[in-house]
Protein backbone atom coordinates (compact mmCIF):
# COMPACT_ATOMS: atom_id res chain seq x y z
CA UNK A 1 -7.96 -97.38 -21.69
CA UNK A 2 -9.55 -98.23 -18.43
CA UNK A 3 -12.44 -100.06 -18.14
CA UNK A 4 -14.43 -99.99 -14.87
CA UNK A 5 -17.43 -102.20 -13.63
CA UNK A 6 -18.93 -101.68 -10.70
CA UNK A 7 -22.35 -103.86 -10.88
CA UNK A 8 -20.68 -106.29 -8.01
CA UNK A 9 -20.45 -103.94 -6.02
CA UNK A 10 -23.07 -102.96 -3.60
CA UNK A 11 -26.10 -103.03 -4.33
CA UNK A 12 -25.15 -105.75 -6.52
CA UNK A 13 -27.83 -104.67 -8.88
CA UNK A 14 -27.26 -106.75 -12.21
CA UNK A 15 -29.20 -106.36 -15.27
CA UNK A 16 -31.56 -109.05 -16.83
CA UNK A 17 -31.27 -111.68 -16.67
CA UNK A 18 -28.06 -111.85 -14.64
CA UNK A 19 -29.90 -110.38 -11.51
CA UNK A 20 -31.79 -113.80 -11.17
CA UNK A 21 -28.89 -116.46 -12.84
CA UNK A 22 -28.59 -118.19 -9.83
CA UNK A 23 -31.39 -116.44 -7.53
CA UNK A 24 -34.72 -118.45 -5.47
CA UNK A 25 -37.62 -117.20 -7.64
CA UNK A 26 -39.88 -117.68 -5.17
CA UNK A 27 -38.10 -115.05 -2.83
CA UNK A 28 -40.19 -112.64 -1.71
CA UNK A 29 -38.27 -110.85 0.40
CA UNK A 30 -36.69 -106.72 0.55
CA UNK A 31 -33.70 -107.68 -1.33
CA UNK A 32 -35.40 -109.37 -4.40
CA UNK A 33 -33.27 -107.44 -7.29
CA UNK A 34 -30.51 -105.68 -5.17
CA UNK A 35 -29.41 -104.69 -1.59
CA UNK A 36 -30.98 -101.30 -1.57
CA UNK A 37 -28.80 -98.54 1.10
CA UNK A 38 -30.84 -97.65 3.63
CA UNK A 39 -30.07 -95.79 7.67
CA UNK A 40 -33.53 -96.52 9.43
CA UNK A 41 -35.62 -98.14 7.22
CA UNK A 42 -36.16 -101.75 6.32
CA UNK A 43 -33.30 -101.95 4.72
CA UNK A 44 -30.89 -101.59 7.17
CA UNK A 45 -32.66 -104.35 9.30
CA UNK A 46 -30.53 -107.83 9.93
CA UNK A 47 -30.83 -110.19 7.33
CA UNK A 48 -32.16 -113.36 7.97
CA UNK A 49 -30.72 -117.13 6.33
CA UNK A 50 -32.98 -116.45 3.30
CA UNK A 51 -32.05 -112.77 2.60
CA UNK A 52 -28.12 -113.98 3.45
CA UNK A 53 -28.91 -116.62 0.29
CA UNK A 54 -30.45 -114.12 -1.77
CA UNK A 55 -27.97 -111.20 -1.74
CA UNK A 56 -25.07 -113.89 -2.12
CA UNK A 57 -27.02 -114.66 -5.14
CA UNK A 58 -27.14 -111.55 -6.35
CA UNK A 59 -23.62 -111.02 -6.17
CA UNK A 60 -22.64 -113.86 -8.26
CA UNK A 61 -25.26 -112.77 -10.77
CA UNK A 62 -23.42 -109.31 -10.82
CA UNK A 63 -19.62 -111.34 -10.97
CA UNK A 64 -21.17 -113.45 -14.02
CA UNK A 65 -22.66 -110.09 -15.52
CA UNK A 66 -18.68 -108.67 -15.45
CA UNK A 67 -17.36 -111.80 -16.51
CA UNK A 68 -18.90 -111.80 -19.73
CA UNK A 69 -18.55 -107.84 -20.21
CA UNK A 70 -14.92 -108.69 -19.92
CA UNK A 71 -15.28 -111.33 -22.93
CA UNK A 72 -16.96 -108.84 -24.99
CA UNK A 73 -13.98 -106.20 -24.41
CA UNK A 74 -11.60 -109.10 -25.00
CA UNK A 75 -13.25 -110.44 -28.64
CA UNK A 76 -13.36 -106.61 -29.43
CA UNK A 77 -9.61 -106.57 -28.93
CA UNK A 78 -9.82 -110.18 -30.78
CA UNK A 79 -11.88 -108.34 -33.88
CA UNK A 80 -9.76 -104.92 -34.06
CA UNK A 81 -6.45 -106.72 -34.14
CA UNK A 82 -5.32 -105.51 -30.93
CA UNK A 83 -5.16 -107.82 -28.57
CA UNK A 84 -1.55 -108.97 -29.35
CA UNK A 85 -0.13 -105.67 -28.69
CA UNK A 86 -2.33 -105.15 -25.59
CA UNK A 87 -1.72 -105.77 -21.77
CA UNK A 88 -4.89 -106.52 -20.16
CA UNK A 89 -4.97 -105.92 -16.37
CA UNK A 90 -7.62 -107.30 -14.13
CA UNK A 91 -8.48 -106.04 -10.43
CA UNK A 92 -10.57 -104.70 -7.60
CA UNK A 93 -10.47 -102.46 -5.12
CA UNK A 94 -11.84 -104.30 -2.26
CA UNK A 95 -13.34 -108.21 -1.99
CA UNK A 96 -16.94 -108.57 -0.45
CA UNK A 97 -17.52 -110.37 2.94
CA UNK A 98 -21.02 -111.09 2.35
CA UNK A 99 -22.11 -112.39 5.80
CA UNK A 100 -18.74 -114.45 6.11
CA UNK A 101 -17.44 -115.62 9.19
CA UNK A 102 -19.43 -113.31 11.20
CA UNK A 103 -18.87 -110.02 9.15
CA UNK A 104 -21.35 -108.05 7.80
CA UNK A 105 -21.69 -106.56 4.08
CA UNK A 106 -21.16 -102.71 2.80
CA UNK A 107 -18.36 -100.35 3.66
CA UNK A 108 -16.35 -100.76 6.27
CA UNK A 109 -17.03 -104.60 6.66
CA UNK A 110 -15.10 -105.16 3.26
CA UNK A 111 -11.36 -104.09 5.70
CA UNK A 112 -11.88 -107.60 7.46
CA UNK A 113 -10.88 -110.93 6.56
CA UNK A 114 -9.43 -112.42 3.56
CA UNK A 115 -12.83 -112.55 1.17
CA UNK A 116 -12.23 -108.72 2.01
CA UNK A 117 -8.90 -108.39 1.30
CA UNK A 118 -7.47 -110.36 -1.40
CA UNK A 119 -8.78 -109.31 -5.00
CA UNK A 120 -7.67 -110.54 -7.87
CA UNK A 121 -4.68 -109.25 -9.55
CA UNK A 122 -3.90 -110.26 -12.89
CA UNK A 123 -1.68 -109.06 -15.68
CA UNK A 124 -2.05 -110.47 -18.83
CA UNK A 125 0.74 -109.92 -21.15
CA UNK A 126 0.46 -111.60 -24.85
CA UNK A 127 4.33 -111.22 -25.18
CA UNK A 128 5.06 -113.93 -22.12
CA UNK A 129 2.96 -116.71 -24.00
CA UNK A 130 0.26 -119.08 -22.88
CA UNK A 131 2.41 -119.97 -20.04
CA UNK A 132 2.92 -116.34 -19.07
CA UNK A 133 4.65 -116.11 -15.26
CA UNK A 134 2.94 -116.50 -11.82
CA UNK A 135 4.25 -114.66 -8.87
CA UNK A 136 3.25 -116.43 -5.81
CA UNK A 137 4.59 -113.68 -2.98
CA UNK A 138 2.34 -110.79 -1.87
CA UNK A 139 1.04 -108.38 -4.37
CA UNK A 140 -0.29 -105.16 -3.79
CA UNK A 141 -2.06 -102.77 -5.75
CA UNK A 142 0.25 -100.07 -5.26
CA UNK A 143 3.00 -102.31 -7.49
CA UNK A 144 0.16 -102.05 -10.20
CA UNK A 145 2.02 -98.59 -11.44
CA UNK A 146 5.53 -100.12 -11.18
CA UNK A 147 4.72 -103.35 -13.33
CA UNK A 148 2.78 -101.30 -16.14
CA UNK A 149 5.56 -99.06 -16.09
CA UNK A 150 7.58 -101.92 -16.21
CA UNK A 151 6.43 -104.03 -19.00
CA UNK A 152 5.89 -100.54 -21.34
CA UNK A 153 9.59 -100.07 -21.19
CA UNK A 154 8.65 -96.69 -19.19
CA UNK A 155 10.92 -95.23 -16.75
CA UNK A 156 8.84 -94.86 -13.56
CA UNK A 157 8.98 -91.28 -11.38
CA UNK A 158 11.56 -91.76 -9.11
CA UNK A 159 9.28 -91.36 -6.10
CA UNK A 160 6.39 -94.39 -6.92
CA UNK A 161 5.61 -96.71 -4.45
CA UNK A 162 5.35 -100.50 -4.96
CA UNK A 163 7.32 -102.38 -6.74
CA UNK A 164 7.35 -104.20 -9.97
């Protein structure tokens, strides 16, 4: 099964109440409950240090919206007896510079830098334990096939990329 949230990604448009978890409520500006896409209009203006604040805060509201989303899938697993038979795989496609280090935000931007580049990658397997096994080299997401194929005891097509 794959499971796919995309509410931190742009527009970064949480639901209640996450949208506003760690928001200014007296904001007033254009970007009040996401970072509406817009080519000419006042959207697409610069941000200033209080917009910058804002749609940083919206992001986290929309990474603490997927956080719990992912508890709720994992007590499901919990509450259908599955999760001890189930490899859980978290990721991301892309990071999010947000204004970093003089980058902007949207498409394109996310190529630069590490906040852009690194994502999280993490395999959960309930058959290595608690202490599981941490792989400090270089991962990319094209070894995500390999491993899976990997730890089902599946032989992989002999012409996948990445490695396991």
């Amino acid at each position: 099964m794959t499971v796919f949230f995309s509410t931190a990604h742009f527009p970064y448009a949480a639901p209640a109440p996450y949208y506003a978890k760690y928001t200014d409520r007296s904001y007033r500006g254009r970007f009040k409950y996401h970072k509406p896409v817009g080519l000419g209009d006042a959207a697409s203006l610069p941000p200033d240090e209080d917009d910058v604040r804002q749609i940083r805060a919206l992001y986290d509201g929309a990474v603490t919206a997927i956080d719990d989303a992912v508890g709720r899938v994992l007590r499901t697993l919990e509450r259908l007896d599955l999760a001890k038979r189930t490899i859980v795989v978290v990721t991301a496609d892309h990071g999010e510079t947000l204004f970093d280090h003089g980058h902007g935000q949207g498409h394109g931007d996310h190529l630069f830098g590490d906040e852009g580049t690194h994502v999280p990658f993490v395999v959960y397997d309930p058959r290595l334990g608690p202490e599981g096994r941490r792989v400090d080299r270089v991962v990319r997401d094209v070894d995500l096939a390999p491993t899976l194929y990997e730890l089902a005891q599946v032989a992989p097509p002999q012409d996948l990329d990445g490695r396991s």
